[in-house]
Structure formats: C-alpha cells, structure tokens
N, C-alpha and C. Protein backbone atom coordinates (compact mmCIF):
# COMPACT_ATOMS: atom_id res chain seq x y z
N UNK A 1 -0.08 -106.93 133.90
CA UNK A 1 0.36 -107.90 132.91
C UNK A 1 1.19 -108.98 133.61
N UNK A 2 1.38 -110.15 133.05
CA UNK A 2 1.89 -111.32 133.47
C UNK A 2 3.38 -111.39 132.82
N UNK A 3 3.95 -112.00 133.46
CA UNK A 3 5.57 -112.08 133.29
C UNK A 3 5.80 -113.79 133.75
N UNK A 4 7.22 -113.69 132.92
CA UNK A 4 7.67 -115.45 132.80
C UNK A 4 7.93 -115.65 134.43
N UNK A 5 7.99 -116.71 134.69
CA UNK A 5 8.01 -117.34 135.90
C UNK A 5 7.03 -117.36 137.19
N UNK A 6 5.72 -116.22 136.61
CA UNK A 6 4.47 -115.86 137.07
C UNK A 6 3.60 -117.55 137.26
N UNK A 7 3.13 -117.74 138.64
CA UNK A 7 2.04 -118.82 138.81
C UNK A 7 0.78 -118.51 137.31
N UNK A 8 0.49 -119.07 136.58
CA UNK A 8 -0.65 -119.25 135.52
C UNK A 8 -1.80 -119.24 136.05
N UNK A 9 -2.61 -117.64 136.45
CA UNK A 9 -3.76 -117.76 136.46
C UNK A 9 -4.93 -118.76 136.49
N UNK A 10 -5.64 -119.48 137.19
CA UNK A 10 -6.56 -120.52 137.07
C UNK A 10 -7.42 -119.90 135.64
N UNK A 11 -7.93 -120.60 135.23
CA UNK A 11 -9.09 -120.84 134.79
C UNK A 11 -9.58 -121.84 134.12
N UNK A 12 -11.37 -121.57 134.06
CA UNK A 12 -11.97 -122.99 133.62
C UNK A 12 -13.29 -121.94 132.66
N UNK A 13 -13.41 -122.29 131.98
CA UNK A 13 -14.39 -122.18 130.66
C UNK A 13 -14.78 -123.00 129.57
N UNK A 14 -16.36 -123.04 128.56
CA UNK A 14 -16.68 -123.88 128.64
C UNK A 14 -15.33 -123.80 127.06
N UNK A 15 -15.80 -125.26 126.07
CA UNK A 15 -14.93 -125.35 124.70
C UNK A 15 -15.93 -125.21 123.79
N UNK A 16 -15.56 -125.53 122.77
CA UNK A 16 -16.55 -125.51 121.47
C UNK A 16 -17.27 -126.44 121.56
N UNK A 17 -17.25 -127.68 122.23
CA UNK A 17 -18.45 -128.23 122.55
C UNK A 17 -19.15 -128.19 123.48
N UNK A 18 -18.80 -126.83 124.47
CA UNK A 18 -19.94 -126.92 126.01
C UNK A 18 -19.17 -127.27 126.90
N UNK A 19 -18.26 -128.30 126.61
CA UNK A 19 -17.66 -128.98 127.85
C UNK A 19 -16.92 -128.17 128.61
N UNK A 20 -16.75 -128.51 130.02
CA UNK A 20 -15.68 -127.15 130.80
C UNK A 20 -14.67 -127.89 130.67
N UNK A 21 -13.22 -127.08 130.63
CA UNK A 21 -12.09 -126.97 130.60
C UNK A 21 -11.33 -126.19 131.62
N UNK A 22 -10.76 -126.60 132.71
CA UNK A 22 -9.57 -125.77 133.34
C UNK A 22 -8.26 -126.36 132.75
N UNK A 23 -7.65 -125.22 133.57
CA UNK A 23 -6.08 -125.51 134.16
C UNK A 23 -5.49 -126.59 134.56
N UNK A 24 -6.48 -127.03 135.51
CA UNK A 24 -6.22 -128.47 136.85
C UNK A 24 -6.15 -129.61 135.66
N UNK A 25 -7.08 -129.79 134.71
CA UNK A 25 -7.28 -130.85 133.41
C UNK A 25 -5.21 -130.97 133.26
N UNK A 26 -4.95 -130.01 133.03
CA UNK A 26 -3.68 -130.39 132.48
C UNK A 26 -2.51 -130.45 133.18
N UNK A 27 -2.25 -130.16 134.22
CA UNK A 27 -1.37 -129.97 135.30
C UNK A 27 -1.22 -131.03 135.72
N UNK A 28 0.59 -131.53 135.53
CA UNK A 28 0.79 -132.67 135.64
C UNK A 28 0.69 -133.73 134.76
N UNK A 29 0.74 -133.05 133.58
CA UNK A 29 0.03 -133.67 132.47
C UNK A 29 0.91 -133.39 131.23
N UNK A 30 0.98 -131.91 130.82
CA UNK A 30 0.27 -131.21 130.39
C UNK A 30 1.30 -129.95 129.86
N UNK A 31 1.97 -129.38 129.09
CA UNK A 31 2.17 -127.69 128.92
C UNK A 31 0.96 -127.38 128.05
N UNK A 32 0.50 -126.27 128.11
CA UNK A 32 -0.31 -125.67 127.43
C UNK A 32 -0.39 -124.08 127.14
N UNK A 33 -0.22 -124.44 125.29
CA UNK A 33 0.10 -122.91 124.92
C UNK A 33 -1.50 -122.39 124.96
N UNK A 34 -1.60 -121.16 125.67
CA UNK A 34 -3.12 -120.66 125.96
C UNK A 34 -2.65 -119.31 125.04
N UNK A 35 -3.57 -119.21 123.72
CA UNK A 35 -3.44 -118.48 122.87
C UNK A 35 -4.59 -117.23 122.89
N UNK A 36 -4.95 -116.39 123.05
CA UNK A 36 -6.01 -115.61 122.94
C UNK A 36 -6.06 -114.67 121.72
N UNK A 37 -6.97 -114.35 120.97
CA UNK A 37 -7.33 -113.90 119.77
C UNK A 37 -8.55 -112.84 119.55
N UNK A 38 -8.34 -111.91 118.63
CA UNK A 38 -9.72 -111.35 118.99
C UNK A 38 -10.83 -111.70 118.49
N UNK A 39 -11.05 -112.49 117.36
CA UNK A 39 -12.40 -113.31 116.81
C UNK A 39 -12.19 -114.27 116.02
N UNK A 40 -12.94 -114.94 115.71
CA UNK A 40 -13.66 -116.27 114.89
C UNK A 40 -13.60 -116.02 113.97
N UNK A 41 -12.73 -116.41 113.27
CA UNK A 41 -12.99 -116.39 111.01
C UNK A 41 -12.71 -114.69 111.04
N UNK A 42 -11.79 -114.31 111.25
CA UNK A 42 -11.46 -113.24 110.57
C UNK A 42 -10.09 -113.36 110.30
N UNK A 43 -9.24 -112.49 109.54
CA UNK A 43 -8.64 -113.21 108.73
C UNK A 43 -6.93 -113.73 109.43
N UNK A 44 -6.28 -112.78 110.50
CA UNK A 44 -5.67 -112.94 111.43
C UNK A 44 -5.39 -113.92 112.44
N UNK A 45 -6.75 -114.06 112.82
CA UNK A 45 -6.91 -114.96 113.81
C UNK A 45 -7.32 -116.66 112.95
N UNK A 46 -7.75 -116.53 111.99
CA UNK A 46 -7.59 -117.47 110.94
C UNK A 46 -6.68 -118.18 110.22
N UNK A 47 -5.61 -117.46 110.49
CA UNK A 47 -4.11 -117.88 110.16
C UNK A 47 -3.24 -118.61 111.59
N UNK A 48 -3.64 -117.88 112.02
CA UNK A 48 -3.23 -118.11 113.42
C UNK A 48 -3.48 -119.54 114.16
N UNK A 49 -4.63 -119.86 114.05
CA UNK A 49 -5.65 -120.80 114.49
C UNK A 49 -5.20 -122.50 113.41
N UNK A 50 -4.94 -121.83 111.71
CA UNK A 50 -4.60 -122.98 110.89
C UNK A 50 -3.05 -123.68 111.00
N UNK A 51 -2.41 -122.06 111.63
CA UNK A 51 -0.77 -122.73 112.02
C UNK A 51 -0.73 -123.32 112.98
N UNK A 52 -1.62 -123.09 113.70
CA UNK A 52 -1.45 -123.64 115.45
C UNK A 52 -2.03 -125.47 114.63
N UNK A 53 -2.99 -125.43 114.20
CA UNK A 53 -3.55 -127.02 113.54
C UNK A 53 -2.48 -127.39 112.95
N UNK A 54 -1.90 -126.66 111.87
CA UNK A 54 -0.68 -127.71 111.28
C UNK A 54 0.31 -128.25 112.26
N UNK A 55 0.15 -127.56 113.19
CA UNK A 55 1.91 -127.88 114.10
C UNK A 55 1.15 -129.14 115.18
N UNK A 56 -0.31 -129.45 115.48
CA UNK A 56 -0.90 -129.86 116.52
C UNK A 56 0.28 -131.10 116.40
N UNK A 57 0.23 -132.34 115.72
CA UNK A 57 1.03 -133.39 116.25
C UNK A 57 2.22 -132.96 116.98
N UNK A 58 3.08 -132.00 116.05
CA UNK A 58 4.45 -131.58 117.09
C UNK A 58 4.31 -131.10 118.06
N UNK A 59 3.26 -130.03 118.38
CA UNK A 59 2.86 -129.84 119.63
C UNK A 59 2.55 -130.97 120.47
N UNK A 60 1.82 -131.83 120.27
CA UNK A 60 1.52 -133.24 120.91
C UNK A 60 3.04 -134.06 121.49
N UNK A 61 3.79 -134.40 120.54
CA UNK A 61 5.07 -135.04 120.71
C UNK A 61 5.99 -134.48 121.79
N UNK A 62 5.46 -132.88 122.49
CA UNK A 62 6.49 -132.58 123.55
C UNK A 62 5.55 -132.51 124.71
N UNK A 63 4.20 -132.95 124.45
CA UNK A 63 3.35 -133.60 125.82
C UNK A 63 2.82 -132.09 126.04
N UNK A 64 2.09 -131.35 124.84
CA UNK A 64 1.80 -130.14 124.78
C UNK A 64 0.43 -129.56 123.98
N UNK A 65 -0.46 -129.22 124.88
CA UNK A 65 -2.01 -128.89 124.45
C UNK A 65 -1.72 -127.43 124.29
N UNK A 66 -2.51 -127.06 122.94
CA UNK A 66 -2.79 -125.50 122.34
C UNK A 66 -4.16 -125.17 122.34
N UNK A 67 -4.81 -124.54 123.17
CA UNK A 67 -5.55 -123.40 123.50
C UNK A 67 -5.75 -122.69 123.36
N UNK A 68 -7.09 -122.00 122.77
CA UNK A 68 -7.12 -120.51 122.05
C UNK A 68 -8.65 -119.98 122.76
N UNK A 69 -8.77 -118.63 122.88
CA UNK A 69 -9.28 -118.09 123.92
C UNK A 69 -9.52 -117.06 122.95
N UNK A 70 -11.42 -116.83 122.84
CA UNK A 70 -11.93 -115.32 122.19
C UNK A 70 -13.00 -115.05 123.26
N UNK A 71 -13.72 -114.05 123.05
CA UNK A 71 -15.07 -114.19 123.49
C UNK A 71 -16.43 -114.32 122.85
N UNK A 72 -16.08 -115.33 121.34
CA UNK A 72 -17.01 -115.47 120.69
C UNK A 72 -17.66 -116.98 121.51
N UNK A 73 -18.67 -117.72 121.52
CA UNK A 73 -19.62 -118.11 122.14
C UNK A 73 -19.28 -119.73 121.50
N UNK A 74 -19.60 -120.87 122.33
CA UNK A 74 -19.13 -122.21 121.85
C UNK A 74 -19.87 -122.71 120.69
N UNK A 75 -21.22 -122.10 120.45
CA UNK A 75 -21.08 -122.53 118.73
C UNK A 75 -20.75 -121.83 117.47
N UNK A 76 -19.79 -120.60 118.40
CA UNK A 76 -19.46 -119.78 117.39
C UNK A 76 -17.78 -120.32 117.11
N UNK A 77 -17.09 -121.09 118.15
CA UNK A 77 -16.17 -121.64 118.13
C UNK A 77 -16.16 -122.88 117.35
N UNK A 78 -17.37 -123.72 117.25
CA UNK A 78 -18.08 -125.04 116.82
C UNK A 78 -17.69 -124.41 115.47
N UNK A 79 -18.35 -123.67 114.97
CA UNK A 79 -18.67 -123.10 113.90
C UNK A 79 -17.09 -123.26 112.84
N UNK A 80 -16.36 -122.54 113.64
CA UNK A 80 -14.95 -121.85 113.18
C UNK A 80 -14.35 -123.10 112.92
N UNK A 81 -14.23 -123.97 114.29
CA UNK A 81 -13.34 -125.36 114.04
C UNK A 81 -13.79 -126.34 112.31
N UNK A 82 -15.14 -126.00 112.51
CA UNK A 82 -15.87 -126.61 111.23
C UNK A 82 -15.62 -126.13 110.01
N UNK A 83 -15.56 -125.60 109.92
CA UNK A 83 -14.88 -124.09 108.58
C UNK A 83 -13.85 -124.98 108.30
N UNK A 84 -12.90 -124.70 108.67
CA UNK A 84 -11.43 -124.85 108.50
C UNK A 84 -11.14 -125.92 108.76
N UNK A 85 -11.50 -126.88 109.58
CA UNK A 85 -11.08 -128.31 109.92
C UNK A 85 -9.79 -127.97 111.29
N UNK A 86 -10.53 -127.61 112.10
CA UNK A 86 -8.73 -126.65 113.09
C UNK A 86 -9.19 -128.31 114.12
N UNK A 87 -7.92 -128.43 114.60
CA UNK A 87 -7.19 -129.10 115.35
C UNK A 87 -6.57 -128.67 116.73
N UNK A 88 -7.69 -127.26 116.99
CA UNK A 88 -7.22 -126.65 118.65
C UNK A 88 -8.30 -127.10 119.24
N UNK A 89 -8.54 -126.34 120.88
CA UNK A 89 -9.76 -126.69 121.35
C UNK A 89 -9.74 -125.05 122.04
N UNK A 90 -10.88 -124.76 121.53
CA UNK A 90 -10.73 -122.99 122.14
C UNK A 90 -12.28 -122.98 123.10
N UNK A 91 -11.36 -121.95 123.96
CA UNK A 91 -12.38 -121.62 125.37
C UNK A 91 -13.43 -120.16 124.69
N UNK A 92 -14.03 -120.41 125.29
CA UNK A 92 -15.91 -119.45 125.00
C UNK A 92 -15.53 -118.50 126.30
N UNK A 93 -14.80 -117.18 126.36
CA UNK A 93 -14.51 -116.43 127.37
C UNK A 93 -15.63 -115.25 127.56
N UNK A 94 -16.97 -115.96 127.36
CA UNK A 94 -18.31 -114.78 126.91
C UNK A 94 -18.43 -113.70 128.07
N UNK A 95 -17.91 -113.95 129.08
CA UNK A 95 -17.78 -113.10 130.41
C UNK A 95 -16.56 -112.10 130.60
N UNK A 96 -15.79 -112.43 129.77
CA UNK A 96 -15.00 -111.92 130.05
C UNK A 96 -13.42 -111.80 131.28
N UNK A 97 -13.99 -112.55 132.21
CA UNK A 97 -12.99 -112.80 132.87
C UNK A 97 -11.45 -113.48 133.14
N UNK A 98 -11.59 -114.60 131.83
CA UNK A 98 -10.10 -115.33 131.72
C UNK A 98 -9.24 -113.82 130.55
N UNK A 99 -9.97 -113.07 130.06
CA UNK A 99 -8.87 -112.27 129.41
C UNK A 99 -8.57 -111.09 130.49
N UNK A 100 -9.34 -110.88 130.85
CA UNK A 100 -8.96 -110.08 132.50
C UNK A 100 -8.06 -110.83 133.14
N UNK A 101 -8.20 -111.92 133.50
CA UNK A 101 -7.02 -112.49 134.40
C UNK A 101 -5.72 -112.35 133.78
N UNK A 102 -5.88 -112.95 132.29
CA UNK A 102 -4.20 -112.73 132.27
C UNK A 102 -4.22 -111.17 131.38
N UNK A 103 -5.21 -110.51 131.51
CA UNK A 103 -4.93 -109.24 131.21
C UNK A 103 -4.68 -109.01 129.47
N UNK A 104 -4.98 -109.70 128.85
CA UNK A 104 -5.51 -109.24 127.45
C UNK A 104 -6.49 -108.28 126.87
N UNK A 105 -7.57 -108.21 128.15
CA UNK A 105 -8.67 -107.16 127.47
C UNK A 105 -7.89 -105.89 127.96
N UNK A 106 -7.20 -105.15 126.77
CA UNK A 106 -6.88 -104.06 126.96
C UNK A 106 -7.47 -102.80 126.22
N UNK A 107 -7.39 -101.14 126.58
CA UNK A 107 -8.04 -100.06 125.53
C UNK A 107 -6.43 -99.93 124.53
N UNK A 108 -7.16 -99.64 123.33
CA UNK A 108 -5.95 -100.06 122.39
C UNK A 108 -6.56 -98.10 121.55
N UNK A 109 -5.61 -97.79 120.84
CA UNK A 109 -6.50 -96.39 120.20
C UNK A 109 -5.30 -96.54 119.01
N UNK A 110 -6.52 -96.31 117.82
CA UNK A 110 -6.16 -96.27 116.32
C UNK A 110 -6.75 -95.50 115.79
N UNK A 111 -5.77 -94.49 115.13
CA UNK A 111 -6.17 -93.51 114.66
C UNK A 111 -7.12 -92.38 115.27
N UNK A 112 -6.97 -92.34 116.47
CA UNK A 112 -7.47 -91.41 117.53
C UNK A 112 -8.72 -91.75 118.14
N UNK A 113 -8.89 -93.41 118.37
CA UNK A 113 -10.09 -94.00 118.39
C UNK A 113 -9.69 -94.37 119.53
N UNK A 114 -10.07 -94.58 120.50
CA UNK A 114 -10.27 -96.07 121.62
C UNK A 114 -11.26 -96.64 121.73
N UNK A 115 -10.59 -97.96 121.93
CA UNK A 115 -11.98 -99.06 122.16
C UNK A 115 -10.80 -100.52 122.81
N UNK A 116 -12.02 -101.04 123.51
CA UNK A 116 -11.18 -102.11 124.69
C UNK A 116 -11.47 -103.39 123.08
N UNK A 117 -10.67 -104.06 123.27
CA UNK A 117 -10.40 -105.53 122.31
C UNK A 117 -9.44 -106.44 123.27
N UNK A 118 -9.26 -107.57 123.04
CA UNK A 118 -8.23 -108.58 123.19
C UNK A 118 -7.18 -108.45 122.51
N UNK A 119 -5.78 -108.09 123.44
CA UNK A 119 -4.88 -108.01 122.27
C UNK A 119 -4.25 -109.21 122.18
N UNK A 120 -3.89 -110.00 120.97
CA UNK A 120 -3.32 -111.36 120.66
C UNK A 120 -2.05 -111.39 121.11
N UNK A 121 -2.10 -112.34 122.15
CA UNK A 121 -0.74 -112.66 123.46
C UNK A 121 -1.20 -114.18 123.06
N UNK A 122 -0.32 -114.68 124.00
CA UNK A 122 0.16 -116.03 124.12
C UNK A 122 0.92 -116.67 125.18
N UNK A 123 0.50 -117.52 126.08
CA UNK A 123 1.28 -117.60 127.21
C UNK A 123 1.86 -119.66 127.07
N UNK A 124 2.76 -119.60 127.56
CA UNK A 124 3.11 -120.66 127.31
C UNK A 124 3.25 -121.29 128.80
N UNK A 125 2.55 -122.14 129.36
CA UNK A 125 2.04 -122.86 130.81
C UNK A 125 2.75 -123.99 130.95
N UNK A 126 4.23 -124.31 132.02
CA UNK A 126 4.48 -125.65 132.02
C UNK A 126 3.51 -126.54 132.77
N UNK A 127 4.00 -128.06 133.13
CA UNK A 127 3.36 -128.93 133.40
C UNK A 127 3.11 -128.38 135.12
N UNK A 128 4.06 -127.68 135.61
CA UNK A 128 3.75 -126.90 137.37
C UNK A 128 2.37 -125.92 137.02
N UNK A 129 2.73 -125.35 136.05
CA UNK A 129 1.52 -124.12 136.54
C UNK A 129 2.56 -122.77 136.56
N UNK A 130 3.47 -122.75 135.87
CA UNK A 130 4.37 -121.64 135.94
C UNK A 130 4.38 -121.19 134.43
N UNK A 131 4.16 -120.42 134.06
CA UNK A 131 4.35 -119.40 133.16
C UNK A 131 5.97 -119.13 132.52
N UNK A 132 6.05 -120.09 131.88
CA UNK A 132 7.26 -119.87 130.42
C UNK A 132 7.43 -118.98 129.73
N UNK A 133 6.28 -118.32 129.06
CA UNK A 133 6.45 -117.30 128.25
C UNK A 133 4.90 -116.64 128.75
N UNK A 134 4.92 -115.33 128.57
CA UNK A 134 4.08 -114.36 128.61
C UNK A 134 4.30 -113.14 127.39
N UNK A 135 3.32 -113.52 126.24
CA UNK A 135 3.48 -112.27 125.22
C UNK A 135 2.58 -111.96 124.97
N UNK A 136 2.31 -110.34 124.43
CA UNK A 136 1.25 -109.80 124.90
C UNK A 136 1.66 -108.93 123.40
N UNK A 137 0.47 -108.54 122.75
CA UNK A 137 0.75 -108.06 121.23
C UNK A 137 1.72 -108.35 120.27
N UNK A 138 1.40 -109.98 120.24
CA UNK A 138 2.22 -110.81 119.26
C UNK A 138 1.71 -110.57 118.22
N UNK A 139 2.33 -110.40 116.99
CA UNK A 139 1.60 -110.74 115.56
C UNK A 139 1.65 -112.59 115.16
N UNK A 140 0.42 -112.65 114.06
CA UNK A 140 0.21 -113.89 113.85
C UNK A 140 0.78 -114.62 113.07
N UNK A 141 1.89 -113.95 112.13
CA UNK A 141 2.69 -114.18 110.95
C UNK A 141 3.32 -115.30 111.98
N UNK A 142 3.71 -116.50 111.21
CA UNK A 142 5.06 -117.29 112.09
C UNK A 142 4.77 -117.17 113.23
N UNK A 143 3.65 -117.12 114.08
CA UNK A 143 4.08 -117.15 115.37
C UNK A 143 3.78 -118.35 116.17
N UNK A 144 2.92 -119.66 115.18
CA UNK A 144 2.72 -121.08 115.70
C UNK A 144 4.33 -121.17 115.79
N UNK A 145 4.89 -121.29 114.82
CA UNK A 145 6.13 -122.42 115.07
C UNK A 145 7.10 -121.63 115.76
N UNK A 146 7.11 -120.15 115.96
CA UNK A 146 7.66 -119.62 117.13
C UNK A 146 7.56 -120.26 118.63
N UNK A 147 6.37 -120.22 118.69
CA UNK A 147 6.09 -120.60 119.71
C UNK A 147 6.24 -122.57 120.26
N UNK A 148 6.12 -123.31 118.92
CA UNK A 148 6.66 -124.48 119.02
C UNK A 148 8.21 -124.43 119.37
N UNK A 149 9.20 -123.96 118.57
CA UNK A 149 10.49 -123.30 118.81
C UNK A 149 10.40 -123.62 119.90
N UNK A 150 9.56 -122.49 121.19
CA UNK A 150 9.58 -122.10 122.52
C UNK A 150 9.78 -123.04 123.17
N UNK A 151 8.72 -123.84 123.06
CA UNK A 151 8.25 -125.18 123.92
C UNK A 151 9.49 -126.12 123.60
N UNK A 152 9.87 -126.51 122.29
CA UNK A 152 11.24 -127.34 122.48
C UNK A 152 12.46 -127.08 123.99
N UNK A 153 12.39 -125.97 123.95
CA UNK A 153 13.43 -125.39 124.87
C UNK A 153 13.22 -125.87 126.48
N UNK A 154 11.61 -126.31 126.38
CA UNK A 154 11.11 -126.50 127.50
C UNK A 154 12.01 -127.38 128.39
C-alpha cells in the first residue's frame, strides 16, 4: 500500500473517450485527485462520481483535476458520464494494472466469502508527483468535499 509523501505511481490509460491519459499530462500543471471505484452506475460509486461533479469548478479554482479509475471499459465510462451528466474524466483500467500499482485490487471476505474487488481509496497527487494523501477503504458519504477540504490545505 501507498503512504503520504510516496512518489505517485506512473500511469497512463485510455478515458471515456479512448484518449490516453497519464500522469506526465498533469505534472507541473496539475494536482490530481485519482479516485478509484468499483463500478459504473451502481449506486455508491454513483454518489461518489455526482459529488466529485458538483465540486468540479472548486476543484478547478485550486489548479486541481479529479480522476476516477474502475475497470469498466471506455464506453462503459462514456455511458455513465452520459447518464448523469458527471463532470470527471475516468480511466478504463480493463487490465488491471493501475489498481495494482497503487494497490486497490485487494481480496476483501464478506460474510465468509472472498473475492478480489477494488477497494474505494483515493489518492491525492501534487503538482511534483508526490502523494498528499493515500486512502484506501474510504466510504463515499461526504467524501468529495472531504477531499476538496484536503486539497485546500495544499
């Protein structure tokens, strides 16, 4: 698992429209809250996704891009943004590897079950490439403007 003051993992994957997206795009630029979730239109990650849209201008005003990360597929992301009218830009992690890097795909067991999922973390990336915040089984209640909160502090 990743911890605050940790270098921010590279990565580059495509968005809801195909296009690739790294790290390097924003660096120097750029904080970026990289949000990961476990799916598209369900009802959690749906809340999650509409708070992160309401807050987008304030996020904007501290020179700050929000990022959300599943492994549902870019027109399944197309799809979602369209639904709801969202105001993020989320990465298509169909491989699996950006939730491996920062270590989200974890085995989780409920009710005497295991099974590997994404658990909903949130890392908050300054304009270096250094890692502000690292949370890892956040709930979605309040946790946009938590995390705006965060970034003020920046």
């Amino acid at each position: 698992m990743l911890n605050k003051n940790d270098i921010a993992p590279f990565f580059r994957s495509h968005n809801q429209d195909n296009d690739m997206v790294s790290l390097n795009d924003y660096l120097g630029k750029k904080n970026v809250v990289l949000y990961f979730y476990p799916k598209d239109d369900t009802p959690g990650c749906t809340i999650e996704a509409n708070d992160f849209t309401a807050l987008a201008n304030d996020f904007n005003a501290l020179d700050t891009v929000v990022v959300g990360v599943s492994k549902d597929n870019s027109a399944c992301h197309r799809d979602f943004i369209k639904k709801y009218d969202l105001n993020v830009e989320l990465l298509a992690d169909t491989s699996g590897d950006l939730c491996e890097s920062y270590g989200v795909w974890q085995e989780v067991e409920k009710e005497g079950v295991k099974k590997w999922k994404i658990v909903r973390s949130t890392f908050i990336i300054n304009k270096e490439g250094v890692l502000e915040e690292a949370m890892y089984g956040v709930n979605h209640e309040g946790h946009a403007q938590d995390i705006l909160e965060r970034v003020k502090g920046l």
